[in-house]
N, C-alpha and C. Protein backbone atom coordinates (compact mmCIF):
# COMPACT_ATOMS: atom_id res chain seq x y z
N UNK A 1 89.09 85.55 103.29
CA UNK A 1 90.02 86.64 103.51
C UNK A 1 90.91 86.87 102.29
N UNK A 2 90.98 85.75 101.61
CA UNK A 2 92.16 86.20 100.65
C UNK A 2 91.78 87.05 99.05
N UNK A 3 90.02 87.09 99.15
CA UNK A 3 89.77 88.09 98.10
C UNK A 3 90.01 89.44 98.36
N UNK A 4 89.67 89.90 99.67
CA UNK A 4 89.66 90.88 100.25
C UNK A 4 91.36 91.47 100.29
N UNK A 5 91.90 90.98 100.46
CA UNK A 5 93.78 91.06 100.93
C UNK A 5 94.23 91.21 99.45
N UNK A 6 93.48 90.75 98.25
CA UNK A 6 93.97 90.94 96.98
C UNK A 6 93.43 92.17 96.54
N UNK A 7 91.95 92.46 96.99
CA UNK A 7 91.44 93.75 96.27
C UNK A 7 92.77 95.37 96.84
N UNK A 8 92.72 94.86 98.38
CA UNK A 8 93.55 95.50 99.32
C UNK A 8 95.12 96.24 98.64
N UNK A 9 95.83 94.98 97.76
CA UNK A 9 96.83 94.58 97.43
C UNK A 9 96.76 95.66 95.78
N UNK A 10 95.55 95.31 95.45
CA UNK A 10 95.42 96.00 94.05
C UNK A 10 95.28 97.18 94.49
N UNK A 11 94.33 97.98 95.31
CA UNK A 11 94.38 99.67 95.34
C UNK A 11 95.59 100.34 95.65
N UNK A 12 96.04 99.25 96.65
CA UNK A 12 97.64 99.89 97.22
C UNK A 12 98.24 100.09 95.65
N UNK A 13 98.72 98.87 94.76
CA UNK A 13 99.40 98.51 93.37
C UNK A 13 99.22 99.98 92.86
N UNK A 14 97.85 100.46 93.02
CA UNK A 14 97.09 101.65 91.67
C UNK A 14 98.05 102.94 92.38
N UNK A 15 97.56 102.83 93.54
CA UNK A 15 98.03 104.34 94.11
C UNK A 15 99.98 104.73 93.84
N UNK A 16 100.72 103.47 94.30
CA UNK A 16 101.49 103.10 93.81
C UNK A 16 101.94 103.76 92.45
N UNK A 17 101.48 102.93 91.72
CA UNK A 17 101.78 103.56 89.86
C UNK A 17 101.17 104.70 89.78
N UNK A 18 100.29 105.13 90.24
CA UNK A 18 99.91 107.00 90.61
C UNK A 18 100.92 107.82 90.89
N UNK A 19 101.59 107.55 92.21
CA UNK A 19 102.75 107.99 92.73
C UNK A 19 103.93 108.14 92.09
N UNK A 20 104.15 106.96 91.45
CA UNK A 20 105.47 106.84 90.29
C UNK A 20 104.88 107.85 89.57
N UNK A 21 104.03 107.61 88.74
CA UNK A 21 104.11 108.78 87.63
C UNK A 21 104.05 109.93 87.72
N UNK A 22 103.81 110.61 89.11
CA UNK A 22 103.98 111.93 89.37
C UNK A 22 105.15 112.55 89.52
N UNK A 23 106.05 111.32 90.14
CA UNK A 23 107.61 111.60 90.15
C UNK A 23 108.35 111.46 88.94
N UNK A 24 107.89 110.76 88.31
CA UNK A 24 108.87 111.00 87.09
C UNK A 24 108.01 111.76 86.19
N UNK A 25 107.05 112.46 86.24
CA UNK A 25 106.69 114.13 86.00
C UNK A 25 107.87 115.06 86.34
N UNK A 26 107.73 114.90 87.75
CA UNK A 26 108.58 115.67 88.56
C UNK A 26 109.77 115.70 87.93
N UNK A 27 110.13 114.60 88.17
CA UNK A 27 111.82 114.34 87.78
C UNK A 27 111.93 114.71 86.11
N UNK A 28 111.44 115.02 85.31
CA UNK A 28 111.39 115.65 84.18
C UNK A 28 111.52 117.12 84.17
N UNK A 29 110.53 117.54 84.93
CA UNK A 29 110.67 118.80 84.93
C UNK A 29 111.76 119.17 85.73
N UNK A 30 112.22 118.72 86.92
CA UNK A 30 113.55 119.24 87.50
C UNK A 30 114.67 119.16 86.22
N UNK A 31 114.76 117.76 85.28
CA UNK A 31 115.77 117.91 84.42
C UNK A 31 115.15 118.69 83.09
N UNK A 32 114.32 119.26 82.70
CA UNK A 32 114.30 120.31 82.00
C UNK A 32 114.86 121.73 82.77
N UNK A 33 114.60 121.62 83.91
CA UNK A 33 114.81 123.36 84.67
C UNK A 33 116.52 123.21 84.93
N UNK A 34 116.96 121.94 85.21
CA UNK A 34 118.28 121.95 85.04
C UNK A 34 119.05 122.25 83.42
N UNK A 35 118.63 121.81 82.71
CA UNK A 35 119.08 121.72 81.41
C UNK A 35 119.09 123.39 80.91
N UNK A 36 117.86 124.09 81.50
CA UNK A 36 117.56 125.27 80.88
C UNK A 36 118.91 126.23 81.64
N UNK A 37 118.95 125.63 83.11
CA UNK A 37 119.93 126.79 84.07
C UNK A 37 121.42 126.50 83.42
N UNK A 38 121.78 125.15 82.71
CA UNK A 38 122.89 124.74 82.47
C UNK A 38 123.46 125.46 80.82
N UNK A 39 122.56 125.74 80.02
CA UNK A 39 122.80 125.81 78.37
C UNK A 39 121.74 127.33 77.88
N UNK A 40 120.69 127.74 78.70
CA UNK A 40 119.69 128.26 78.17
C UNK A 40 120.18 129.76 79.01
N UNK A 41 121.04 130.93 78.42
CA UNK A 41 121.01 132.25 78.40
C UNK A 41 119.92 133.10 78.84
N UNK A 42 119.38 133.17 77.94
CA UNK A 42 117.89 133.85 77.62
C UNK A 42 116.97 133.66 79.32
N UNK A 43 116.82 132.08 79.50
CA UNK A 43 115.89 131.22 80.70
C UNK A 43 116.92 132.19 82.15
N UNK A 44 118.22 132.23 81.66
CA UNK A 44 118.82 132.45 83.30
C UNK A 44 118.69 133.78 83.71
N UNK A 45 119.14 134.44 82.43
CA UNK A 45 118.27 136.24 82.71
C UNK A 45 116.82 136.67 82.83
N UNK A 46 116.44 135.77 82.38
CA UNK A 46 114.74 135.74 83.10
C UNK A 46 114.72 135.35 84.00
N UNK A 47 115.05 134.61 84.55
CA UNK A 47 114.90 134.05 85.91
C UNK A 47 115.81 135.49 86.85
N UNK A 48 116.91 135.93 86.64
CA UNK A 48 117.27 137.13 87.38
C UNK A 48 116.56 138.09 87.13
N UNK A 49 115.77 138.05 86.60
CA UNK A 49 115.11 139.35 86.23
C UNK A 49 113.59 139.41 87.42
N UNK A 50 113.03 138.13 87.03
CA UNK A 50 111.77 138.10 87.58
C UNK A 50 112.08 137.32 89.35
N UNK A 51 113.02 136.65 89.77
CA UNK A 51 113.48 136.32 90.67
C UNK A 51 114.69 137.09 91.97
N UNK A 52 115.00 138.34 91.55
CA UNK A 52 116.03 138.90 91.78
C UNK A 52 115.99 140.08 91.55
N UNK A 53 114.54 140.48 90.92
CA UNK A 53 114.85 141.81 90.08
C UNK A 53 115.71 142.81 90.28
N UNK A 54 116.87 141.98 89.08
CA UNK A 54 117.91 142.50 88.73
C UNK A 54 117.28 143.05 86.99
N UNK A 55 118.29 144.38 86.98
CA UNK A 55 118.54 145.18 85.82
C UNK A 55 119.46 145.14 84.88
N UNK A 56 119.68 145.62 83.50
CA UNK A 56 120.64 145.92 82.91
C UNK A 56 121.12 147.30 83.00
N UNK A 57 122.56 147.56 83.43
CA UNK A 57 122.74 149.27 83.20
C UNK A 57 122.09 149.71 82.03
N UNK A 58 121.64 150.93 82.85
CA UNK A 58 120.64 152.24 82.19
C UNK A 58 119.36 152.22 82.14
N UNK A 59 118.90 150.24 82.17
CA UNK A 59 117.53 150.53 82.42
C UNK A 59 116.87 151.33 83.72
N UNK A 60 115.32 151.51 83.54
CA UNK A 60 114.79 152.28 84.75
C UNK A 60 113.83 151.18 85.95
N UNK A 61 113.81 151.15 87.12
CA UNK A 61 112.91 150.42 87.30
C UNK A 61 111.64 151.51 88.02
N UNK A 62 110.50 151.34 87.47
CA UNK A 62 109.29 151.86 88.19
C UNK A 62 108.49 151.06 89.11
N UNK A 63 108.02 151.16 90.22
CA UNK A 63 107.39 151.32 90.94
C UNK A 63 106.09 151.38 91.06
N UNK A 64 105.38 150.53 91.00
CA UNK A 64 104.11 150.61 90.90
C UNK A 64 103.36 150.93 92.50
N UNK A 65 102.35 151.16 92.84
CA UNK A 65 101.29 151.35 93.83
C UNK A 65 100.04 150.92 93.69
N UNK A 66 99.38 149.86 94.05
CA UNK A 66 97.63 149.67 93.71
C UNK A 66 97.21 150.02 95.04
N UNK A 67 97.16 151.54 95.01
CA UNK A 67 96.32 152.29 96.00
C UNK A 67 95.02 151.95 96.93
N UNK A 68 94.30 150.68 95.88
CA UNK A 68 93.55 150.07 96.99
C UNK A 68 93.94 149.55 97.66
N UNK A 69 95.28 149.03 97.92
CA UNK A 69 95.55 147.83 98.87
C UNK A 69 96.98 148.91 99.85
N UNK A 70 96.81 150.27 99.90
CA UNK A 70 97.52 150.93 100.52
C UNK A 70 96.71 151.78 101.83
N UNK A 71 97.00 150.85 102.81
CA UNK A 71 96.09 152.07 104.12
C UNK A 71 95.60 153.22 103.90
N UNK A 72 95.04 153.68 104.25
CA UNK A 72 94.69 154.94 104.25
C UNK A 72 94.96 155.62 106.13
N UNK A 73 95.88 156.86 106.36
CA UNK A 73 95.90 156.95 107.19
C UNK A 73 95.46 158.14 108.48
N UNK A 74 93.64 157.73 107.73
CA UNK A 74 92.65 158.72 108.32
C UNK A 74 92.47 158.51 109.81
């Protein structure tokens, strides 16, 4: 039993250090996206722009339609 309970012991170990390193992926990229919302101008008006679409006075916003994906109401 006790080879078996070690192999057991090792896949758990792997998946384990799999797991970690996805989180501190993660946790990188949350502190880059923080860093960018905290110091980065440019990143926060893009983000209102494409998240909020928000404008600057005077710009225009258009309206698009892809007519295939608009009923038709024959």
């Amino acid at each position: 039993m006790g080879i078996i309970k070690w192999y057991q012991l090792r896949q758990e170990r792997y998946q384990v250090q799999i797991e970690i390193e996805g989180l501190i992926l993660e946790e990188k990229k949350l502190l880059e996206e923080l860093d960018n919302l905290e110091n980065n101008d440019d990143y926060i008006k893009k983000l209102a722009r494409e998240r909020f679409h928000m404008v600057r006075p005077g710009e225009k916003i258009f309206r698009v339609i892809d007519r295939r994906k608009v009923k038709k109401n024959n």
